[in-house]
Protein backbone atom coordinates (compact mmCIF):
# COMPACT_ATOMS: atom_id res chain seq x y z
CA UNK A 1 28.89 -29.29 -60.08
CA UNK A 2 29.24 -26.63 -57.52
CA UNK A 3 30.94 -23.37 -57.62
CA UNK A 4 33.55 -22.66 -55.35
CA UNK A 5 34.39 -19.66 -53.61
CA UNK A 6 37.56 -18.14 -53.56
CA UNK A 7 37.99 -19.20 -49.78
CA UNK A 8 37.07 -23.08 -50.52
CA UNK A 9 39.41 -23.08 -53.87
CA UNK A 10 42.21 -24.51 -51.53
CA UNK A 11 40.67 -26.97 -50.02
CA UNK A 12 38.44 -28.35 -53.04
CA UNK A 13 42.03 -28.09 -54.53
CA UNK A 14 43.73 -30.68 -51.62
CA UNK A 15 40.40 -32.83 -51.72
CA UNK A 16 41.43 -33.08 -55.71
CA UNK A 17 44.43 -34.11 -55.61
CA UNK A 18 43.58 -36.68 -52.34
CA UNK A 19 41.26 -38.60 -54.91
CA UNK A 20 44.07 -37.78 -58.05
CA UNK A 21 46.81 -39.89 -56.01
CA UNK A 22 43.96 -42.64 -54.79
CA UNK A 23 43.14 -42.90 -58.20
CA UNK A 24 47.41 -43.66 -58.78
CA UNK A 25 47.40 -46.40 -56.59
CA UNK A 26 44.78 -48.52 -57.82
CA UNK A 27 46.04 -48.34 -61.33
CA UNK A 28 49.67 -48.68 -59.66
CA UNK A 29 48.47 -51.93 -57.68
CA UNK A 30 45.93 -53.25 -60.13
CA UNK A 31 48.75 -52.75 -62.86
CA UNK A 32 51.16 -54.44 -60.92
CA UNK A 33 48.65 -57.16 -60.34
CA UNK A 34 48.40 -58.14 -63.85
CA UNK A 35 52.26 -57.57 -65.05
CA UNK A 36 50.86 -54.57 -66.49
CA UNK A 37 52.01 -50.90 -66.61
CA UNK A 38 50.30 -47.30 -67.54
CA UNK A 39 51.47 -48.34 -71.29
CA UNK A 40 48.70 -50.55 -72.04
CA UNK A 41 46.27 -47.67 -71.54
CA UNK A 42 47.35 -46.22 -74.68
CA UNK A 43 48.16 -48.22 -77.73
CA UNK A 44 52.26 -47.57 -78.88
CA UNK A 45 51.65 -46.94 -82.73
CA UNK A 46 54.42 -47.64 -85.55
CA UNK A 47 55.97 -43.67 -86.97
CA UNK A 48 56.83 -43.84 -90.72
CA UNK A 49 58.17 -40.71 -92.10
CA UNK A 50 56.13 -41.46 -95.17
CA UNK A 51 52.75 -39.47 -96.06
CA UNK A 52 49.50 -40.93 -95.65
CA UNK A 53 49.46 -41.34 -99.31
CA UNK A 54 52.54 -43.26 -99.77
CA UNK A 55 51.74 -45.20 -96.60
CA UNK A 56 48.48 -46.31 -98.66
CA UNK A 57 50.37 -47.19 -101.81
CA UNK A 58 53.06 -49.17 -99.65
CA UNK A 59 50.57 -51.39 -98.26
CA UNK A 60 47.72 -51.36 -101.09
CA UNK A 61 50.62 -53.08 -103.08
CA UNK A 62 51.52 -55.65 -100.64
CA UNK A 63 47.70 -56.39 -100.28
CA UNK A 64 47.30 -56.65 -104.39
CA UNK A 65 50.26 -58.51 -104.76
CA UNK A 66 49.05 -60.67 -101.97
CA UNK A 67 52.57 -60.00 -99.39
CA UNK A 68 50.15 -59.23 -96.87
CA UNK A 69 46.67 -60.60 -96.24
CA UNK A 70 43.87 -61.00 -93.67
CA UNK A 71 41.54 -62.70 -95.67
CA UNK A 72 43.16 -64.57 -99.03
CA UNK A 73 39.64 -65.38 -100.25
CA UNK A 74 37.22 -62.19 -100.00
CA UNK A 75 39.01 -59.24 -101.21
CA UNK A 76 36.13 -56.65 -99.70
CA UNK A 77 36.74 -58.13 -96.62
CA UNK A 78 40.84 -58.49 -97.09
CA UNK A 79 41.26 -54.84 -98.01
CA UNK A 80 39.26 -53.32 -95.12
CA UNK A 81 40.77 -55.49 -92.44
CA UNK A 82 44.04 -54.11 -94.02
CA UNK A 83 43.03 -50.79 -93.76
CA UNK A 84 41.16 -50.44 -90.20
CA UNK A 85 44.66 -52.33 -89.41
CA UNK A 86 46.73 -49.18 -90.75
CA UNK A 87 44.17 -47.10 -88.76
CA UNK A 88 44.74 -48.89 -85.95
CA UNK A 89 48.30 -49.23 -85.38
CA UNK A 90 50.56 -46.38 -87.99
CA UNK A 91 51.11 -42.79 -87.98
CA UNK A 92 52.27 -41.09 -90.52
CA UNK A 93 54.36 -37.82 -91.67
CA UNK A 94 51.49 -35.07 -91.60
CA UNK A 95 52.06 -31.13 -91.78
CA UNK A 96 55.73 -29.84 -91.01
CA UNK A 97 56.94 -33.68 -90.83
CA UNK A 98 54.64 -34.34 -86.92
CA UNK A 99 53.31 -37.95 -86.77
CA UNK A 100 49.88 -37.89 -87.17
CA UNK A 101 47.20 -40.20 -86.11
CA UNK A 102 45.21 -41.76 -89.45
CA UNK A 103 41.52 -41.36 -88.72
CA UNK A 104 40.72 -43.44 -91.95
CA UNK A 105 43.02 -44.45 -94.78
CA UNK A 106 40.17 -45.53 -97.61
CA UNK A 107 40.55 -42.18 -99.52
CA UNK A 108 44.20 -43.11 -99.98
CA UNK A 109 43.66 -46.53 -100.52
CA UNK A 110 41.16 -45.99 -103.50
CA UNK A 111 43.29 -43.37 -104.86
CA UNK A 112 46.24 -46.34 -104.90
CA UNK A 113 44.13 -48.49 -106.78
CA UNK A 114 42.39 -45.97 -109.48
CA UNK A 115 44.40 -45.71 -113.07
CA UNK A 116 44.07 -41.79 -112.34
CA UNK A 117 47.11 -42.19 -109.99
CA UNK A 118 49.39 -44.52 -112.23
CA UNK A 119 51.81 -42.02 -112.64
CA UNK A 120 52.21 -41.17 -108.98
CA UNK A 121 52.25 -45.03 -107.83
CA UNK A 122 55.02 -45.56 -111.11
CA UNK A 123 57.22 -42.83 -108.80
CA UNK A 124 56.03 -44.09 -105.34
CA UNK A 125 57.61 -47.60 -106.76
CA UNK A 126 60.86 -46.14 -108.33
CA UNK A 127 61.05 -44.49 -105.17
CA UNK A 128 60.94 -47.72 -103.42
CA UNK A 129 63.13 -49.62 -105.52
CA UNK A 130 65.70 -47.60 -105.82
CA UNK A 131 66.03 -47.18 -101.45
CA UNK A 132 65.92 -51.47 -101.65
CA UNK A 133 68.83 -51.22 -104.33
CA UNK A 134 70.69 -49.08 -102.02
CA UNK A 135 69.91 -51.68 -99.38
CA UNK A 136 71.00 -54.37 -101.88
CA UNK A 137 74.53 -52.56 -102.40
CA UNK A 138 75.43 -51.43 -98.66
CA UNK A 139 74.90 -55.49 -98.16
CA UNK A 140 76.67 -56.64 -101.02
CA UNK A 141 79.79 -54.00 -99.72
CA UNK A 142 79.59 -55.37 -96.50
């Protein structure tokens, strides 16, 4: 890449943003083209405010308790699809509450299924149950 001088910064600068805004208007008209928009450049992801932990132990039990499947027959196959499916399309809670992408979920999702973390999936579910019987009463009051 050349260097520029301090003289030809301006004009490199113009040429720039000549071929920035050329660039615009293809996407613009090839967008437009196809009903499309900017958007489906980058994949919208689903926000939870829970932690990548809890995320894991959310859907781990829907996958054991067979709520949620890919493949009904080959659990190997059933719980990875699951997971590269978190990966692919949740954030969750990270440091100081920011949504954070999840590079890869399986450390979670192996800690959800070990006997070492009963006690923390026993709270994660009283946790749960106790925000659906909340859910149950608001509805019931209605």
């Amino acid at each position: 890449m050349k260097k520029f001088t301090f003289e030809e910064l301006p004009e490199a600068v113009a040429d720039l943003y000549g071929k920035m805004e050329g660039m615009e208007r293809f996407f613009d008209n090839s967008s437009s083209k196809k009903g499309l928009s900017f958007n489906h450049l980058t994949k919208e992801k689903c926000c939870t405010y829970l932690n990548k932990s809890d995320l894991a132990q959310l859907f781990y039990i829907l996958m054991d308790e067979k709520i949620f499947f890919f493949d009904d027959h080959n659990q190997k196959r059933n719980r990875n699809k699951i997971q590269v499916f978190i990966e692919d399309n949740f954030t969750y809670a990270g440091d100081g509450g920011l949504q954070t992408d999840i590079d890869t979920i399986s450390k979670q999702f192996s800690e959800a299924k070990g006997f070492t973390y009963k006690d923390k999936q026993i709270r994660f579910l009283e946790n749960i149950i106790g925000t659906l019987q909340k859910r149950r009463e608001k509805l019931i009051c209605w």
